[in-house]
PDB file of N, CA and C in Angstrom:
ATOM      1  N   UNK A   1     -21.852  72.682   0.091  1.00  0.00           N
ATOM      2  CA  UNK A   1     -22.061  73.276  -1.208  1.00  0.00           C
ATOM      3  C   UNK A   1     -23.261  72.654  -1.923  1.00  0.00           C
ATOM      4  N   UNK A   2     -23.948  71.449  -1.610  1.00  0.00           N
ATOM      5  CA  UNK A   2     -24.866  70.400  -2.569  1.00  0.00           C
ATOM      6  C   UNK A   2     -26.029  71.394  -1.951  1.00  0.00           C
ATOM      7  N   UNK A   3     -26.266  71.976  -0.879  1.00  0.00           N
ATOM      8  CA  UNK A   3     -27.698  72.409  -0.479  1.00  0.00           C
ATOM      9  C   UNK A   3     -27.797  74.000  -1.490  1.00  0.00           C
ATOM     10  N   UNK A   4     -26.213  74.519  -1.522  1.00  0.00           N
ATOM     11  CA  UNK A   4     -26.572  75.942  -2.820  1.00  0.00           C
ATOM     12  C   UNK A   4     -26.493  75.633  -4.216  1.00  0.00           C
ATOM     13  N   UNK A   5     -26.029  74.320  -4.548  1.00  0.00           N
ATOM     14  CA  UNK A   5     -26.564  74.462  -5.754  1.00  0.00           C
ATOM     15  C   UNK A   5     -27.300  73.895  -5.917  1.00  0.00           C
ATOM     16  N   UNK A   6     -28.304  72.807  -5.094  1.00  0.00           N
ATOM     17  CA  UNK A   6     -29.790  72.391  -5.233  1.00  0.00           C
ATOM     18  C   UNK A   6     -30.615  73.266  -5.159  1.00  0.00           C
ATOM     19  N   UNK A   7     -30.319  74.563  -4.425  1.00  0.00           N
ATOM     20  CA  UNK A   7     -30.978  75.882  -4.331  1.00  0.00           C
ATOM     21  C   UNK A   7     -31.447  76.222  -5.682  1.00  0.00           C
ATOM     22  N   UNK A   8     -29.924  76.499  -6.301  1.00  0.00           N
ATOM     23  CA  UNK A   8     -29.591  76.767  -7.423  1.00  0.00           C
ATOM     24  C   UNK A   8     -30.563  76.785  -8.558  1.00  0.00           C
ATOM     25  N   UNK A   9     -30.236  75.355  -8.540  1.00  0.00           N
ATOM     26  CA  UNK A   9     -30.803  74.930  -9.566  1.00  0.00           C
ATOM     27  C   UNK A   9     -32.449  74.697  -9.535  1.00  0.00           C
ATOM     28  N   UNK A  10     -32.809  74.593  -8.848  1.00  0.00           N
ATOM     29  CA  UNK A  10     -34.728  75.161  -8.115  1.00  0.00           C
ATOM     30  C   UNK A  10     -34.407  76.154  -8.992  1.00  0.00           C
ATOM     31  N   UNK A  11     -34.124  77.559  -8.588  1.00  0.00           N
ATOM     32  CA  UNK A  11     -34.387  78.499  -8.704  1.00  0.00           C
ATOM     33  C   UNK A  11     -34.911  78.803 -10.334  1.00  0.00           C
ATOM     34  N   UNK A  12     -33.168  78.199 -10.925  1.00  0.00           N
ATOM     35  CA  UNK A  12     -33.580  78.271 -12.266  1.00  0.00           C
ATOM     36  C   UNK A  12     -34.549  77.859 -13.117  1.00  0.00           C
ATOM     37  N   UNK A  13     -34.528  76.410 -12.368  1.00  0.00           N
ATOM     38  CA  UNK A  13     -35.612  75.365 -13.332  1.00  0.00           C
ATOM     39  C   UNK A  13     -37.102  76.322 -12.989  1.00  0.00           C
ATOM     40  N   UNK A  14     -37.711  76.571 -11.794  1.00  0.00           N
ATOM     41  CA  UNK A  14     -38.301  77.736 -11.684  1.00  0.00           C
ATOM     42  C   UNK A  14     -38.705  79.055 -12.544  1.00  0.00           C
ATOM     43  N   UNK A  15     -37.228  79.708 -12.907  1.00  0.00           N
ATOM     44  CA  UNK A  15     -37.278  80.485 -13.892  1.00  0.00           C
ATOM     45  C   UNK A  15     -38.234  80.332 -15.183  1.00  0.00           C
ATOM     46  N   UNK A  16     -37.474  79.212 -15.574  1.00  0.00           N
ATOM     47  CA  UNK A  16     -37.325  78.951 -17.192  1.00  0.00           C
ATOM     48  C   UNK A  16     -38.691  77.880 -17.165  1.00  0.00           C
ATOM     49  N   UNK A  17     -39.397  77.667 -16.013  1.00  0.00           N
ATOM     50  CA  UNK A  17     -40.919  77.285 -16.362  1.00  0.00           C
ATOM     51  C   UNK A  17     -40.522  75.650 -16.630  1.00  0.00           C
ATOM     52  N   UNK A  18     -39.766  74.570 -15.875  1.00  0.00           N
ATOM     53  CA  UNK A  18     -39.311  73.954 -16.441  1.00  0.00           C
ATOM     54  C   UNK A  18     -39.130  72.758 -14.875  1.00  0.00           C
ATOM     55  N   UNK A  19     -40.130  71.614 -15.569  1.00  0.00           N
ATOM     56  CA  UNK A  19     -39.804  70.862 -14.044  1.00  0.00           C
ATOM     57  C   UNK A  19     -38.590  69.918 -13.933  1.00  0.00           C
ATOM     58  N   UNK A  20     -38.555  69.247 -12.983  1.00  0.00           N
ATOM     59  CA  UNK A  20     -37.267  68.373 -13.216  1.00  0.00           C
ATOM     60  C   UNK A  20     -37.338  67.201 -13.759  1.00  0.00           C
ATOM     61  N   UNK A  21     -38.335  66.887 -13.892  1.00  0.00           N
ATOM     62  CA  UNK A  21     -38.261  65.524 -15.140  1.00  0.00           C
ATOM     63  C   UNK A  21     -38.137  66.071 -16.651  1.00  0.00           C
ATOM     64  N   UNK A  22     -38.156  67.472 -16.877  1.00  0.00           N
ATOM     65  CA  UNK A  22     -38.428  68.258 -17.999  1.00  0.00           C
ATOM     66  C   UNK A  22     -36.671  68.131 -18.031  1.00  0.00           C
ATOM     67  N   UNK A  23     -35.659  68.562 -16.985  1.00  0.00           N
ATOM     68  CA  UNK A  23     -34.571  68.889 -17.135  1.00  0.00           C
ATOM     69  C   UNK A  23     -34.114  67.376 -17.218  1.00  0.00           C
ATOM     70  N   UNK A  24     -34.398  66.234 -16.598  1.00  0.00           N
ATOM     71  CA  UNK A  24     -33.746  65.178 -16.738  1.00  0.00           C
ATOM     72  C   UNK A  24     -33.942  64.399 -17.863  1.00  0.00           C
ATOM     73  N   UNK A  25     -34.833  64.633 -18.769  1.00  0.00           N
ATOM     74  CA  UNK A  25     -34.849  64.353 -20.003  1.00  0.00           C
ATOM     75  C   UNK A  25     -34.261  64.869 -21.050  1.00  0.00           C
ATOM     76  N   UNK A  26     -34.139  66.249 -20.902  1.00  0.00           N
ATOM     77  CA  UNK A  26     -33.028  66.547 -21.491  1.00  0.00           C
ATOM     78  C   UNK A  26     -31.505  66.332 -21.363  1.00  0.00           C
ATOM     79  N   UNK A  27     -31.687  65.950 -20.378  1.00  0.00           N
ATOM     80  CA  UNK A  27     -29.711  65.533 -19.655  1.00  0.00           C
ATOM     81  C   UNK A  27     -29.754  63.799 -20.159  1.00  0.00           C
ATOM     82  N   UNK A  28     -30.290  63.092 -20.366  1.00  0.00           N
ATOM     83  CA  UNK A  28     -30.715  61.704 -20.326  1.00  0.00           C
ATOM     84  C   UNK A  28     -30.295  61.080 -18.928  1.00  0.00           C
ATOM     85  N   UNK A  29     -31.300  61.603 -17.909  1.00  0.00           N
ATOM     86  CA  UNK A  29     -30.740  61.109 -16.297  1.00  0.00           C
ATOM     87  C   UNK A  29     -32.264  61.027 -15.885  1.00  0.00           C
ATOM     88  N   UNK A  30     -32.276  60.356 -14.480  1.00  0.00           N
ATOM     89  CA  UNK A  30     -33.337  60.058 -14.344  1.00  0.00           C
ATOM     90  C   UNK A  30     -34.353  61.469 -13.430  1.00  0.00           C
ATOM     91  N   UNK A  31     -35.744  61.497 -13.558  1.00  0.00           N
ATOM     92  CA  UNK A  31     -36.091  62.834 -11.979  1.00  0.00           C
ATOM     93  C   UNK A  31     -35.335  62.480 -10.946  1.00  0.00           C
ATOM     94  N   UNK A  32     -35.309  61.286 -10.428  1.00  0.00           N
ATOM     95  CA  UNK A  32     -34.830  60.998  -8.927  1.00  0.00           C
ATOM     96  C   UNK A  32     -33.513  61.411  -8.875  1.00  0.00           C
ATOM     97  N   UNK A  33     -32.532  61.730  -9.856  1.00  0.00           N
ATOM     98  CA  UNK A  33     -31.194  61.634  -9.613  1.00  0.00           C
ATOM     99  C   UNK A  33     -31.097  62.883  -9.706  1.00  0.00           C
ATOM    100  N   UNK A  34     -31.936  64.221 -10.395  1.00  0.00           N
ATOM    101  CA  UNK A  34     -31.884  65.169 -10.702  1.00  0.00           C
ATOM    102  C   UNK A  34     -32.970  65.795  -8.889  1.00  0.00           C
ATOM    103  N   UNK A  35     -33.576  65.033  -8.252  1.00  0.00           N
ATOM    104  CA  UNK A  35     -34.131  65.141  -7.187  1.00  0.00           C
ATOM    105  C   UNK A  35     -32.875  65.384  -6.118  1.00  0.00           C
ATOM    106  N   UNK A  36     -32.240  64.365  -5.900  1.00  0.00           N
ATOM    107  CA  UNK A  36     -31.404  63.921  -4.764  1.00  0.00           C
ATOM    108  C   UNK A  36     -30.098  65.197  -5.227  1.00  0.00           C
ATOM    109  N   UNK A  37     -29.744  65.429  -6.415  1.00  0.00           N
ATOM    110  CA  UNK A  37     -29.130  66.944  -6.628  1.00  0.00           C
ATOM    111  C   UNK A  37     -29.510  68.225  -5.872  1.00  0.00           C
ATOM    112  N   UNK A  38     -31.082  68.442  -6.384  1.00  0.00           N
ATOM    113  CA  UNK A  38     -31.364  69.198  -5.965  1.00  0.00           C
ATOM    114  C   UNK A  38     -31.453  69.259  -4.191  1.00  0.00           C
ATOM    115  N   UNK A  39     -32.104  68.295  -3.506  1.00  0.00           N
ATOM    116  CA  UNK A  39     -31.776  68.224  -2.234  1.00  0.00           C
ATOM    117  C   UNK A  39     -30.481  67.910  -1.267  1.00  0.00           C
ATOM    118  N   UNK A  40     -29.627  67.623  -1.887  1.00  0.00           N
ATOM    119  CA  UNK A  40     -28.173  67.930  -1.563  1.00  0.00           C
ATOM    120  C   UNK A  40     -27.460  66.367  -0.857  1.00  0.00           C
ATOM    121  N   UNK A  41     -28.339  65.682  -1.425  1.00  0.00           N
ATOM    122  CA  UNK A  41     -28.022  64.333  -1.237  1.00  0.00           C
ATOM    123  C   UNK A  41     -26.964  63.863  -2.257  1.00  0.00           C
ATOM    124  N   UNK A  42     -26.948  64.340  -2.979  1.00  0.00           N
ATOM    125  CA  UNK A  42     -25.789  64.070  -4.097  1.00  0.00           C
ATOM    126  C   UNK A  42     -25.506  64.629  -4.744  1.00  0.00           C
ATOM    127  N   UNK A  43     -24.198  64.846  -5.470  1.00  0.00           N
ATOM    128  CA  UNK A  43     -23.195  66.057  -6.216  1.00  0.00           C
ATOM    129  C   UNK A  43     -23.323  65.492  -7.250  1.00  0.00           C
ATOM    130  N   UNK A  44     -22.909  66.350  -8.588  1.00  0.00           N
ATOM    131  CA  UNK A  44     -23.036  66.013 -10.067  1.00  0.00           C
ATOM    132  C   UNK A  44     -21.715  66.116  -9.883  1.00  0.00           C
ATOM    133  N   UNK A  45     -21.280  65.150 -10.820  1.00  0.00           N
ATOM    134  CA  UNK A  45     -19.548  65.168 -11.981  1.00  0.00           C
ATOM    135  C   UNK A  45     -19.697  65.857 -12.607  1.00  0.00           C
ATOM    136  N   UNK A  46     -18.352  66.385 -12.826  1.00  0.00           N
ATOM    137  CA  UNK A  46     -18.320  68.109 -13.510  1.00  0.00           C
ATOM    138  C   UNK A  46     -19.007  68.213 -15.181  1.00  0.00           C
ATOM    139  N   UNK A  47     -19.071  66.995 -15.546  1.00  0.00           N
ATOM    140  CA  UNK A  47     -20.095  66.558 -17.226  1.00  0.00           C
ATOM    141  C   UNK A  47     -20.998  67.017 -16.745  1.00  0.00           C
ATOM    142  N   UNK A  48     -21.594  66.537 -16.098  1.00  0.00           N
ATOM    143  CA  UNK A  48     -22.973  66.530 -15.808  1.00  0.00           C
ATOM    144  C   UNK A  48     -23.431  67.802 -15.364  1.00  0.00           C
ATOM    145  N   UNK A  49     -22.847  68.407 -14.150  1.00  0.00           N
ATOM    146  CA  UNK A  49     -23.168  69.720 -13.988  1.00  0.00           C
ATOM    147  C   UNK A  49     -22.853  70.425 -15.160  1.00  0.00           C
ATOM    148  N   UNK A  50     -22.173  70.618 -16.085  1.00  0.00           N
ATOM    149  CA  UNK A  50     -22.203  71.167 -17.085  1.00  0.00           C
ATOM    150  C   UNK A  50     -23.059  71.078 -18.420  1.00  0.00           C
ATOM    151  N   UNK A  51     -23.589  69.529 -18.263  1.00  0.00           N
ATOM    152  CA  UNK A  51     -25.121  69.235 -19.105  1.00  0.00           C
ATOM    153  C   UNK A  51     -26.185  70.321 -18.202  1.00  0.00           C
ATOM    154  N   UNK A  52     -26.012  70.284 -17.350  1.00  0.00           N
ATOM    155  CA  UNK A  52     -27.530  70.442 -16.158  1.00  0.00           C
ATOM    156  C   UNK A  52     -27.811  72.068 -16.581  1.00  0.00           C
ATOM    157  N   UNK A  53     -26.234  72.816 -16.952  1.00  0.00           N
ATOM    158  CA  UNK A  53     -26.399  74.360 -16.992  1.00  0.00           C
ATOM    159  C   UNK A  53     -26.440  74.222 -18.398  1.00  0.00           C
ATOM    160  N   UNK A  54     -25.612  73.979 -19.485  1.00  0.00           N
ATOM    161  CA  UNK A  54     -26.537  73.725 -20.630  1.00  0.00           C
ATOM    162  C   UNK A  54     -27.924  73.797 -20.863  1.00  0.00           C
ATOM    163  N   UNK A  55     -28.484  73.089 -20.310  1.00  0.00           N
ATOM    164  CA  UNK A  55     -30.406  72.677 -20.466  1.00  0.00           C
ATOM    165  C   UNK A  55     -31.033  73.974 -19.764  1.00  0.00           C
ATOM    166  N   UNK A  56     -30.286  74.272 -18.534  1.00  0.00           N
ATOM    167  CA  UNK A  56     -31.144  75.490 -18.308  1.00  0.00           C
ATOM    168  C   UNK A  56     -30.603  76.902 -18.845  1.00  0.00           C
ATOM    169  N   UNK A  57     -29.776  76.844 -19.522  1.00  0.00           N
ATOM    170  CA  UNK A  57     -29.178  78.100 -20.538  1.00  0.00           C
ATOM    171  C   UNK A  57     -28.416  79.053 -19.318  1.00  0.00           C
ATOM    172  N   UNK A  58     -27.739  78.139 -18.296  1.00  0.00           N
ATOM    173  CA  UNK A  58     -26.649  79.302 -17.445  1.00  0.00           C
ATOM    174  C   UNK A  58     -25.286  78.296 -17.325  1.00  0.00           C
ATOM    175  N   UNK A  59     -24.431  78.654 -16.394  1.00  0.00           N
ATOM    176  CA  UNK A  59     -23.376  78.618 -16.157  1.00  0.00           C
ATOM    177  C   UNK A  59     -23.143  77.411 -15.243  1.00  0.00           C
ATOM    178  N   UNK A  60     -22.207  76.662 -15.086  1.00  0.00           N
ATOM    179  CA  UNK A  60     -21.709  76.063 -13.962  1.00  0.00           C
ATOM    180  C   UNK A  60     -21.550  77.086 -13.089  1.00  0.00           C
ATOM    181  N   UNK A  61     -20.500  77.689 -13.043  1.00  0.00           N
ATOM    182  CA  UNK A  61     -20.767  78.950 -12.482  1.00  0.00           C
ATOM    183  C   UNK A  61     -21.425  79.196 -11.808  1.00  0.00           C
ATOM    184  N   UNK A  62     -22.643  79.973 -12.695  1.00  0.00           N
ATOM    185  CA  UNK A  62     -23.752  80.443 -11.569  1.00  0.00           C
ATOM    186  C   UNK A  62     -24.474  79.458 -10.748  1.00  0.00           C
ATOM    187  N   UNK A  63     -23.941  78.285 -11.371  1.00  0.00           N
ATOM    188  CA  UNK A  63     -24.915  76.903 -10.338  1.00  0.00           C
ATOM    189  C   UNK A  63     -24.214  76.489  -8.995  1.00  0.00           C
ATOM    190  N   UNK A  64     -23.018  77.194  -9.282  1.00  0.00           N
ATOM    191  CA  UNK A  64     -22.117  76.728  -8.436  1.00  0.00           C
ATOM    192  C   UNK A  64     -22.092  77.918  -7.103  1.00  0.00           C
ATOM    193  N   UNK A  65     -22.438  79.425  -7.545  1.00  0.00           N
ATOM    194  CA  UNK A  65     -22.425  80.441  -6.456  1.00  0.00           C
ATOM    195  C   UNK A  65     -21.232  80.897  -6.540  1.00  0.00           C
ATOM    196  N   UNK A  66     -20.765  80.658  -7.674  1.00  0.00           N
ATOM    197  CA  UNK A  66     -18.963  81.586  -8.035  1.00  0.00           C
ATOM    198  C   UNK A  66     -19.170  82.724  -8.814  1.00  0.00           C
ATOM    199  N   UNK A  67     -20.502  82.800  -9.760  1.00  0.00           N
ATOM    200  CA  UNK A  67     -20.747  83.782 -10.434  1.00  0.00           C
ATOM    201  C   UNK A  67     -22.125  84.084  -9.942  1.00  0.00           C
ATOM    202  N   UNK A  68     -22.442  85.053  -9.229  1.00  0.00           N
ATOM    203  CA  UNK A  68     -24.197  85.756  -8.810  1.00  0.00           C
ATOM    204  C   UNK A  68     -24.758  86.673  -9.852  1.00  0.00           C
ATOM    205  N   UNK A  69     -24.273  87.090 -10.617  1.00  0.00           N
ATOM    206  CA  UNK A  69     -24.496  87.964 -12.090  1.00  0.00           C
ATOM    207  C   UNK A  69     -24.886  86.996 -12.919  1.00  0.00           C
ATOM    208  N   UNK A  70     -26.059  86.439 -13.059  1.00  0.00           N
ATOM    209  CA  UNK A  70     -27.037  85.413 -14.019  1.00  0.00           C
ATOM    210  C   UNK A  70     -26.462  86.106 -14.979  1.00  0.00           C
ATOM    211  N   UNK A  71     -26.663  87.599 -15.543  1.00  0.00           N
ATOM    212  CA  UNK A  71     -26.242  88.226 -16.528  1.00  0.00           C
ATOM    213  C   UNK A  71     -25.701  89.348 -16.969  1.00  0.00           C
ATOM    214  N   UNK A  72     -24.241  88.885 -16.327  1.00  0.00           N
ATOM    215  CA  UNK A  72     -22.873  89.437 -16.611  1.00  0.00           C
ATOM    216  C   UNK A  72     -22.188  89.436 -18.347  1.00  0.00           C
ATOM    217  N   UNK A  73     -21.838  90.222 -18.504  1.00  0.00           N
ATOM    218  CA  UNK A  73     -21.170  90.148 -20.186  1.00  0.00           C
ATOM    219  C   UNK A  73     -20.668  88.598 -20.603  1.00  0.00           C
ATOM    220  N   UNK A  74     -19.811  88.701 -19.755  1.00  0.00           N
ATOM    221  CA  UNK A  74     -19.104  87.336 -19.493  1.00  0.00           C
ATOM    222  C   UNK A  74     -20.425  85.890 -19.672  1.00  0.00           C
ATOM    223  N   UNK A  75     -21.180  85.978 -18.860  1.00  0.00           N
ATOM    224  CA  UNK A  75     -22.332  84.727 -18.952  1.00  0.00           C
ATOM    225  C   UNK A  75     -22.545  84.833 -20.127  1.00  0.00           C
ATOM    226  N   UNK A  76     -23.122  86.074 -20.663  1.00  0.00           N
ATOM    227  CA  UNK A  76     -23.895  85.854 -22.416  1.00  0.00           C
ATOM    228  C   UNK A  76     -22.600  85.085 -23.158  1.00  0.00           C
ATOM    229  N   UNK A  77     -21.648  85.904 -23.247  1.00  0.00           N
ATOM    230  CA  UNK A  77     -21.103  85.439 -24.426  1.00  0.00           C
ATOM    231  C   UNK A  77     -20.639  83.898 -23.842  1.00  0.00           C
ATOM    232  N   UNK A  78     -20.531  83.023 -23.072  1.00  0.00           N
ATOM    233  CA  UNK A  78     -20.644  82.016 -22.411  1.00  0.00           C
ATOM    234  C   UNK A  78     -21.761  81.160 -23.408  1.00  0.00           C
ATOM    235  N   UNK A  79     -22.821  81.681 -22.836  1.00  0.00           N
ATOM    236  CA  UNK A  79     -23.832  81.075 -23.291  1.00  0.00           C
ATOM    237  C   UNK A  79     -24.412  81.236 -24.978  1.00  0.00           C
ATOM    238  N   UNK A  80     -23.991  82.588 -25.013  1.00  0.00           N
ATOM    239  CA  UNK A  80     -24.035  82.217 -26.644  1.00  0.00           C
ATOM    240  C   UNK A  80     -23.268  81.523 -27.558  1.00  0.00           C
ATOM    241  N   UNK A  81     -21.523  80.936 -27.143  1.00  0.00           N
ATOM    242  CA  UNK A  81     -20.856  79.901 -27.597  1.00  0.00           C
ATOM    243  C   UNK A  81     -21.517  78.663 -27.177  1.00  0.00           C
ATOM    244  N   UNK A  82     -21.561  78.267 -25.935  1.00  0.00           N
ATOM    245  CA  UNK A  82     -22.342  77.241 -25.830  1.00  0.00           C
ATOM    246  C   UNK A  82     -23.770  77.029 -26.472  1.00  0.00           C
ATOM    247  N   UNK A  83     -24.582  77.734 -26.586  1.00  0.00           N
ATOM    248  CA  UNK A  83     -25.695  77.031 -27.412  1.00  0.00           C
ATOM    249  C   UNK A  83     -25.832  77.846 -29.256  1.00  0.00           C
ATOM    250  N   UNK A  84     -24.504  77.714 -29.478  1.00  0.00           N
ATOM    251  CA  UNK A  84     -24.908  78.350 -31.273  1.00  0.00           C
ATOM    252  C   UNK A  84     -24.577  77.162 -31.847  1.00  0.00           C
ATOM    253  N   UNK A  85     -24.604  76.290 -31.547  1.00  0.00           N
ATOM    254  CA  UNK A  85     -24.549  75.012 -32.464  1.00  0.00           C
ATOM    255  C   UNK A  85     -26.016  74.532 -32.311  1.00  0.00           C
ATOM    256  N   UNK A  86     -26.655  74.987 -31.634  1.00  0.00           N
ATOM    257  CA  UNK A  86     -28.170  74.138 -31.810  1.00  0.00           C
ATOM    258  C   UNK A  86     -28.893  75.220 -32.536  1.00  0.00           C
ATOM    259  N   UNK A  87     -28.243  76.350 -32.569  1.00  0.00           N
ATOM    260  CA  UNK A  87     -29.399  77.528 -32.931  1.00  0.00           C
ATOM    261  C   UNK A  87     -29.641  77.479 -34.568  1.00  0.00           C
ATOM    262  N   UNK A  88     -30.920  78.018 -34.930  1.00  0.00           N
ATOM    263  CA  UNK A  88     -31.036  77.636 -36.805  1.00  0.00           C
ATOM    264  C   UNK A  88     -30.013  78.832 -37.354  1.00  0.00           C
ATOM    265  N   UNK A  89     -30.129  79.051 -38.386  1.00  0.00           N
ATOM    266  CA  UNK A  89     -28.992  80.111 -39.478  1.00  0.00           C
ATOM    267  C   UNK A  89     -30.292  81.295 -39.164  1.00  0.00           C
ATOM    268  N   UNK A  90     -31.516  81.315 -38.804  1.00  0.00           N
ATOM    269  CA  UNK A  90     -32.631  82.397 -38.435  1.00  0.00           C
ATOM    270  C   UNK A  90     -32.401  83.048 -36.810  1.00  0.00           C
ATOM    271  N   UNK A  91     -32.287  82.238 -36.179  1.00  0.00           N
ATOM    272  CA  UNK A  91     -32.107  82.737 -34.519  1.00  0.00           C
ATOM    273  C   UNK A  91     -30.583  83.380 -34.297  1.00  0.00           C
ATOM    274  N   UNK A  92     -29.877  82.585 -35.381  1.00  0.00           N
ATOM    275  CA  UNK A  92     -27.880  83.225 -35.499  1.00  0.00           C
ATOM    276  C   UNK A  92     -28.377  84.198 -36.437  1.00  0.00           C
ATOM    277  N   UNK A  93     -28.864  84.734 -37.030  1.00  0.00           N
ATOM    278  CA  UNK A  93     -29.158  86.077 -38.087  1.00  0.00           C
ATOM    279  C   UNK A  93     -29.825  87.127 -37.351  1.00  0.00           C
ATOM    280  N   UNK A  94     -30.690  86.956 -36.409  1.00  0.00           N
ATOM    281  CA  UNK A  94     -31.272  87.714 -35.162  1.00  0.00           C
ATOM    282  C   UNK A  94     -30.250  87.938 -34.213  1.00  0.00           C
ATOM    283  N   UNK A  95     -29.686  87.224 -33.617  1.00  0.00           N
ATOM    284  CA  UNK A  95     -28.725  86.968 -32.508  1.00  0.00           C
ATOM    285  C   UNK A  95     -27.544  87.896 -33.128  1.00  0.00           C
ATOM    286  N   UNK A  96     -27.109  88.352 -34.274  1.00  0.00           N
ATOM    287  CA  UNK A  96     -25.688  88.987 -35.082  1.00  0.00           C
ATOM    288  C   UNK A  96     -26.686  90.758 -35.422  1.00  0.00           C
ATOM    289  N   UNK A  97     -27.830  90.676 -35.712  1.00  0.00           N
ATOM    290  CA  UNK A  97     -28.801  91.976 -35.873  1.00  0.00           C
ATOM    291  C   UNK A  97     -28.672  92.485 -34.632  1.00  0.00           C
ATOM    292  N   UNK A  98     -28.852  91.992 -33.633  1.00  0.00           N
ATOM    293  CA  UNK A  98     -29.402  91.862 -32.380  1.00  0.00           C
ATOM    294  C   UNK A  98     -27.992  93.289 -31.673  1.00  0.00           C
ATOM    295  N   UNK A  99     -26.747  92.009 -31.915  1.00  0.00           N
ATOM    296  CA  UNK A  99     -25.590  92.728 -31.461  1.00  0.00           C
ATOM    297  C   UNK A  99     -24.987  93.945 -32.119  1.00  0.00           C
ATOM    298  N   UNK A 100     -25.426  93.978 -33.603  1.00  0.00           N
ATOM    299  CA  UNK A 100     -24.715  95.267 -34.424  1.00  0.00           C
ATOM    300  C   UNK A 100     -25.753  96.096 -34.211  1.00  0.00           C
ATOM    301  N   UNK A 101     -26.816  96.199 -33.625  1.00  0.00           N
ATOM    302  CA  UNK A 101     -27.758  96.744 -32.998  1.00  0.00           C
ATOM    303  C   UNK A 101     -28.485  97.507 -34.613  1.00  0.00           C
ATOM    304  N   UNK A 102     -29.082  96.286 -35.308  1.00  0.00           N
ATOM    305  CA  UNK A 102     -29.785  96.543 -36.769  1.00  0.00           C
ATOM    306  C   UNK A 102     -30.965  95.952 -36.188  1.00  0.00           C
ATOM    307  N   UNK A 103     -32.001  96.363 -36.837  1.00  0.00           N
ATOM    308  CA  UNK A 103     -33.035  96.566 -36.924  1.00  0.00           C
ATOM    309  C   UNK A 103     -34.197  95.757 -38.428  1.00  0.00           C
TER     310      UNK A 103
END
C-alpha cells in the first residue's frame, strides 16, 4: 500500500503546484520524511496522514485509494468542513453565494 499512496501523494503535490518541502513545512515534518513516504519506505500514522491530506486539500481517503473520485459530493463537503476554520468571513461569504447559487 506505501508505493500507492506515495503515488498518491506525487500526484497531488503535482497538482496543486506544490513541492515536498512546501508540504513538509506545512505539516511541521521534515522533506526527507515526507520523501521516504512518498517512496514507500515508510507509512504515516493516521495524524499525520491526515495533516498530509489537509495541506493538500483532499482526503485520507483519496490518499489512501479507497476513494478515486478526487471530487465526489462526499470529498467537497469533507473538505469544506475541514478547511472552514482557516477560511476568512470573505472566502465563507463566496463559498455560501457559491452554493445558493447567487451571484
Amino acid at each position: 500500500m506505501s508505493k500507492k499512496l506515495g503515488k498518491r501523494i506525487q500526484e497531488v503535490l503535482h497538482k496543486n503546484k506544490m513541492t515536498q518541502k512546501e508540504l513538509a513545512e506545512r505539516i511541521c515534518l521534515t522533506e526527507a520524511v515526507i520523501s521516504r513516504y512518498i517512496s514507500g519506505d515508510r507509512e504515516p500514522k493516521p495524524e499525520i496522514l491526515a495533516n498530509i491530506a489537509t495541506a493538500l486539500h483532499t482526503t485520507s481517503d483519496f490518499l489512501l485509494g479507497i476513494e478515486n473520485d478526487e471530487l465526489s459530493n462526499s470529498h467537497i463537503i469533507r473538505l469544506v468542513a475541514r478547511n472552514s476554520t482557516s477560511m476568512t468571513p470573505e472566502e465563507k461569504k463566496k463559498l455560501i453565494e457559491a452554493l445558493c447559487g447567487e451571484e
